[in-house]
C-alpha atoms as a PDB file:
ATOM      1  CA  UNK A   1       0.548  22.023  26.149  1.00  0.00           C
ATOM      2  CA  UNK A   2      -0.392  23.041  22.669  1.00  0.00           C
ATOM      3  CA  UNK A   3      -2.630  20.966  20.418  1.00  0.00           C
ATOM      4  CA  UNK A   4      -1.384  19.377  17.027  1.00  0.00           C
ATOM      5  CA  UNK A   5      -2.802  17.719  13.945  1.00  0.00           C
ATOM      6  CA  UNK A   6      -2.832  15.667  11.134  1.00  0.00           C
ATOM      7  CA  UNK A   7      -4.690  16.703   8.110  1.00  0.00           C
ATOM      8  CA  UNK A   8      -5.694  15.121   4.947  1.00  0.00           C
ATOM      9  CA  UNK A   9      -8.345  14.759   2.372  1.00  0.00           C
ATOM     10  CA  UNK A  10      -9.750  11.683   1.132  1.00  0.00           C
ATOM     11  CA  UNK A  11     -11.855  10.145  -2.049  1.00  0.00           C
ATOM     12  CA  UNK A  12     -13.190   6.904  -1.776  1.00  0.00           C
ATOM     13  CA  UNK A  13     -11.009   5.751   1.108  1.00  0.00           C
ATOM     14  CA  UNK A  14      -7.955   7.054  -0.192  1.00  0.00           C
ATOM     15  CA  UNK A  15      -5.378   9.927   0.868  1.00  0.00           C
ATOM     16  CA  UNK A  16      -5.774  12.397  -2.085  1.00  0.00           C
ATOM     17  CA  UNK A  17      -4.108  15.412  -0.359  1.00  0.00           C
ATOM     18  CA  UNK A  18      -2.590  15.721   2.515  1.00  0.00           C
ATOM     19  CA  UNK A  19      -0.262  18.142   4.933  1.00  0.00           C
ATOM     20  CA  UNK A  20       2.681  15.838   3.729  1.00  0.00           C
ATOM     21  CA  UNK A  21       1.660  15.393   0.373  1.00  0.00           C
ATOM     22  CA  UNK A  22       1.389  19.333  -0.285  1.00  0.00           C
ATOM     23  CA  UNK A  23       4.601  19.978   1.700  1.00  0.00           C
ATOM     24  CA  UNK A  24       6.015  17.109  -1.404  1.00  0.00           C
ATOM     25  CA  UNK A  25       4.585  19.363  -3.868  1.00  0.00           C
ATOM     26  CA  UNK A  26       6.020  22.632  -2.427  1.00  0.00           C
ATOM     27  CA  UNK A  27       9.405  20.863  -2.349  1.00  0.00           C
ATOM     28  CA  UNK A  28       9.173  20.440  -6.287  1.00  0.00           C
ATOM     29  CA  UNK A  29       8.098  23.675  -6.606  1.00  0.00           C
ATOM     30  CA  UNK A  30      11.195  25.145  -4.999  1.00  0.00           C
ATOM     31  CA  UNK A  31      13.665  22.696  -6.186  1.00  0.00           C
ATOM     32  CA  UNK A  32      12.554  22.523 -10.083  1.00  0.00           C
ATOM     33  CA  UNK A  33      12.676  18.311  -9.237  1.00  0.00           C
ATOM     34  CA  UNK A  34      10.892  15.097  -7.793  1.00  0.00           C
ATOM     35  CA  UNK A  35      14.635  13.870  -7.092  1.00  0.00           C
ATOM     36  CA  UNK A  36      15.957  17.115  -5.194  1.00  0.00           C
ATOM     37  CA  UNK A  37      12.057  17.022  -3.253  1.00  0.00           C
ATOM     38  CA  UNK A  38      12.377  13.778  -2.246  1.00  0.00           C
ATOM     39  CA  UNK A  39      15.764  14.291  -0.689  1.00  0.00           C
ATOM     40  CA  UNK A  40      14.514  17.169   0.785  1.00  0.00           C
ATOM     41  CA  UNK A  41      11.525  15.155   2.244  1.00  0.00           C
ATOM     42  CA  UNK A  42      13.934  12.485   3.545  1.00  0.00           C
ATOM     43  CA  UNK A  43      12.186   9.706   1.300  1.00  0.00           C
ATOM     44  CA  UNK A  44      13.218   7.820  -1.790  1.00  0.00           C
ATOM     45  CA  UNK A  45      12.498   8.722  -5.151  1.00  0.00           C
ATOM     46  CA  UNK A  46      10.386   6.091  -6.114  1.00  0.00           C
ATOM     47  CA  UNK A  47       7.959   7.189  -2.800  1.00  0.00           C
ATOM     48  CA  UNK A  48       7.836  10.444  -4.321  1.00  0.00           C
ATOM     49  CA  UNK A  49       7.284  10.059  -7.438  1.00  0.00           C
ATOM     50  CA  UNK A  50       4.576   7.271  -6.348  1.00  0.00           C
ATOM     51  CA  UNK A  51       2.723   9.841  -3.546  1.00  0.00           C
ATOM     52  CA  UNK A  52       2.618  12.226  -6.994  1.00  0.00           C
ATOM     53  CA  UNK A  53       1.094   9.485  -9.052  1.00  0.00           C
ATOM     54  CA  UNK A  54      -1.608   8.619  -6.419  1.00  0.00           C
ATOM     55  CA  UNK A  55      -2.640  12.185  -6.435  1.00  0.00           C
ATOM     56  CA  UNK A  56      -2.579  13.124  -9.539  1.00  0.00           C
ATOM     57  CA  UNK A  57      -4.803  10.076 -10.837  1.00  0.00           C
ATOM     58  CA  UNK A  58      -7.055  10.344  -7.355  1.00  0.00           C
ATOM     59  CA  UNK A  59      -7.171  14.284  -8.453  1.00  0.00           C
ATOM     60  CA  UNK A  60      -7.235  13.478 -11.951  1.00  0.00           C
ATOM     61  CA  UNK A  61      -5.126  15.968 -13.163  1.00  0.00           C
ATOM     62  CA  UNK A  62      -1.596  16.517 -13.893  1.00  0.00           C
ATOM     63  CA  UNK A  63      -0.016  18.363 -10.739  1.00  0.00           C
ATOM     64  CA  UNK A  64       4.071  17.958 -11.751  1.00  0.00           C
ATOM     65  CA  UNK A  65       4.964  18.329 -15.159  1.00  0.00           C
ATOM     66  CA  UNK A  66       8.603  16.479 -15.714  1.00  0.00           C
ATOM     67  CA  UNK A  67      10.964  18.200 -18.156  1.00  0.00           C
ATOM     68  CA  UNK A  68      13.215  15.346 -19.866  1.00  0.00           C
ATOM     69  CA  UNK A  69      17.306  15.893 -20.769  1.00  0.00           C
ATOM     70  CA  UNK A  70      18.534  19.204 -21.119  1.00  0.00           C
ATOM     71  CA  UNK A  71      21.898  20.229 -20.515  1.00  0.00           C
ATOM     72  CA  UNK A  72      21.715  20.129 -16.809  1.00  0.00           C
ATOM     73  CA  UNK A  73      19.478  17.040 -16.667  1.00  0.00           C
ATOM     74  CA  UNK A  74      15.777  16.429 -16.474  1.00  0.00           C
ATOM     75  CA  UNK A  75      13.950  18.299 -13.679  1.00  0.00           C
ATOM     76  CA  UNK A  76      10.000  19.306 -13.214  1.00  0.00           C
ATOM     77  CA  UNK A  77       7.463  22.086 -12.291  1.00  0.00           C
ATOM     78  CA  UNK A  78       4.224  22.123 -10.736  1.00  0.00           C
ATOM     79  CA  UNK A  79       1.734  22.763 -12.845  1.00  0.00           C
ATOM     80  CA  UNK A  80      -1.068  25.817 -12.683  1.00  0.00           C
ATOM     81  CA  UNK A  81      -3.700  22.798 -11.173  1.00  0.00           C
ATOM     82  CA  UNK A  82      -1.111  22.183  -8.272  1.00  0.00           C
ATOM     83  CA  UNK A  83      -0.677  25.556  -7.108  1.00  0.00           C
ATOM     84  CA  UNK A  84      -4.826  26.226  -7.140  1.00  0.00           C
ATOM     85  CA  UNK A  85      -4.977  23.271  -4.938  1.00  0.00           C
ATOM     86  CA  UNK A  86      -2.042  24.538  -2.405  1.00  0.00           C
ATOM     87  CA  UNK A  87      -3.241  27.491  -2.087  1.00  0.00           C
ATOM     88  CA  UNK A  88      -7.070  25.970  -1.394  1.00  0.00           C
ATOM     89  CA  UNK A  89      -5.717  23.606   0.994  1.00  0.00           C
ATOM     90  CA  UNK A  90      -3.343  26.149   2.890  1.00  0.00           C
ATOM     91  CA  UNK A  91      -6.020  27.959   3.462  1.00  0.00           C
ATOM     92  CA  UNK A  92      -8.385  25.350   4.576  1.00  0.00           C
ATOM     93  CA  UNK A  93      -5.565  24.206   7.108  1.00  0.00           C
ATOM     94  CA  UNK A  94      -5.207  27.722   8.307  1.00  0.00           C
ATOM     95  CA  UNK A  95      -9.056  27.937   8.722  1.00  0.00           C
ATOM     96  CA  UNK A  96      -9.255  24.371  10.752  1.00  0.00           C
ATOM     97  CA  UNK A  97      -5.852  25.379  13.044  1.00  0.00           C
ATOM     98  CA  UNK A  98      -7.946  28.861  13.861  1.00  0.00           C
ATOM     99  CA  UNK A  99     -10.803  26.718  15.109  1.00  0.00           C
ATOM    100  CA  UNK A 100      -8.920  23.898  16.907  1.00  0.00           C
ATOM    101  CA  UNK A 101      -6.912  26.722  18.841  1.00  0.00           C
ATOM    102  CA  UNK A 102     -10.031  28.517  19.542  1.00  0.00           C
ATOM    103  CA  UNK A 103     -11.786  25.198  21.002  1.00  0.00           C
ATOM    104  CA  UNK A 104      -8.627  24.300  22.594  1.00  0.00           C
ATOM    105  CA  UNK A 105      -8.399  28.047  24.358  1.00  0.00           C
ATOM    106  CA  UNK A 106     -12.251  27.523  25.506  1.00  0.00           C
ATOM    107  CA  UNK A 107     -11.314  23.917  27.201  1.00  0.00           C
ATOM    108  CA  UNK A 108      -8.739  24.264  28.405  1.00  0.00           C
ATOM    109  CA  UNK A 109      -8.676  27.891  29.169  1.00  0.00           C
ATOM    110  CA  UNK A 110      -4.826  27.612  27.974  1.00  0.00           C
END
């Protein structure tokens, strides 16, 4: 056995961030588009681009900057807001995992 779990931040009652939600924004980050993330992420679109929406007006700042036309298409790129709150959440996942292995070592002796 091993434990496992589920973490997300909320305002008001509502998911702002969330393992999913950053592993969304990493997506878009490495594919340079909401589209190409939310293939990646094995959702539609219109999910991802609404999970985006929900955080950046919970957040209320701009997280994903969409680039319109070109000559390859449209695409988009996190903004310098998203990454600061990746990195803070990363680490405050890494910080609670530490602890829940530690209590989970302690009773379960495992």
């Amino acid at each position: 056995m091993r434990p496992k779990f589920n973490l997300w931040l909320e305002a008001d009652d509502e998911v702002v961030f969330s393992t999913w939600r950053a592993a969304l924004l990493n997506a878009v980050g490495e594919t340079g588009s909401i589209s190409a993330a939310a293939g990646q992420m094995g959702v539609q679109y219109r999910t991802a681009w609404q999970k985006i929406n929900e955080m950046e007006t919970r957040l209320g700042v701009k997280l994903v900057e969409p680039q319109v036309g070109g000559l390859h298409g449209g695409g988009a790129h996190l903004t310098p807001a998203a990454q600061d709150y990746l990195d803070k959440f990363a680490r405050f996942s890494e910080a609670v995992e530490r602890v829940m292995t530690e209590k989970y070592r302690e009773t379960f002796g495992a």
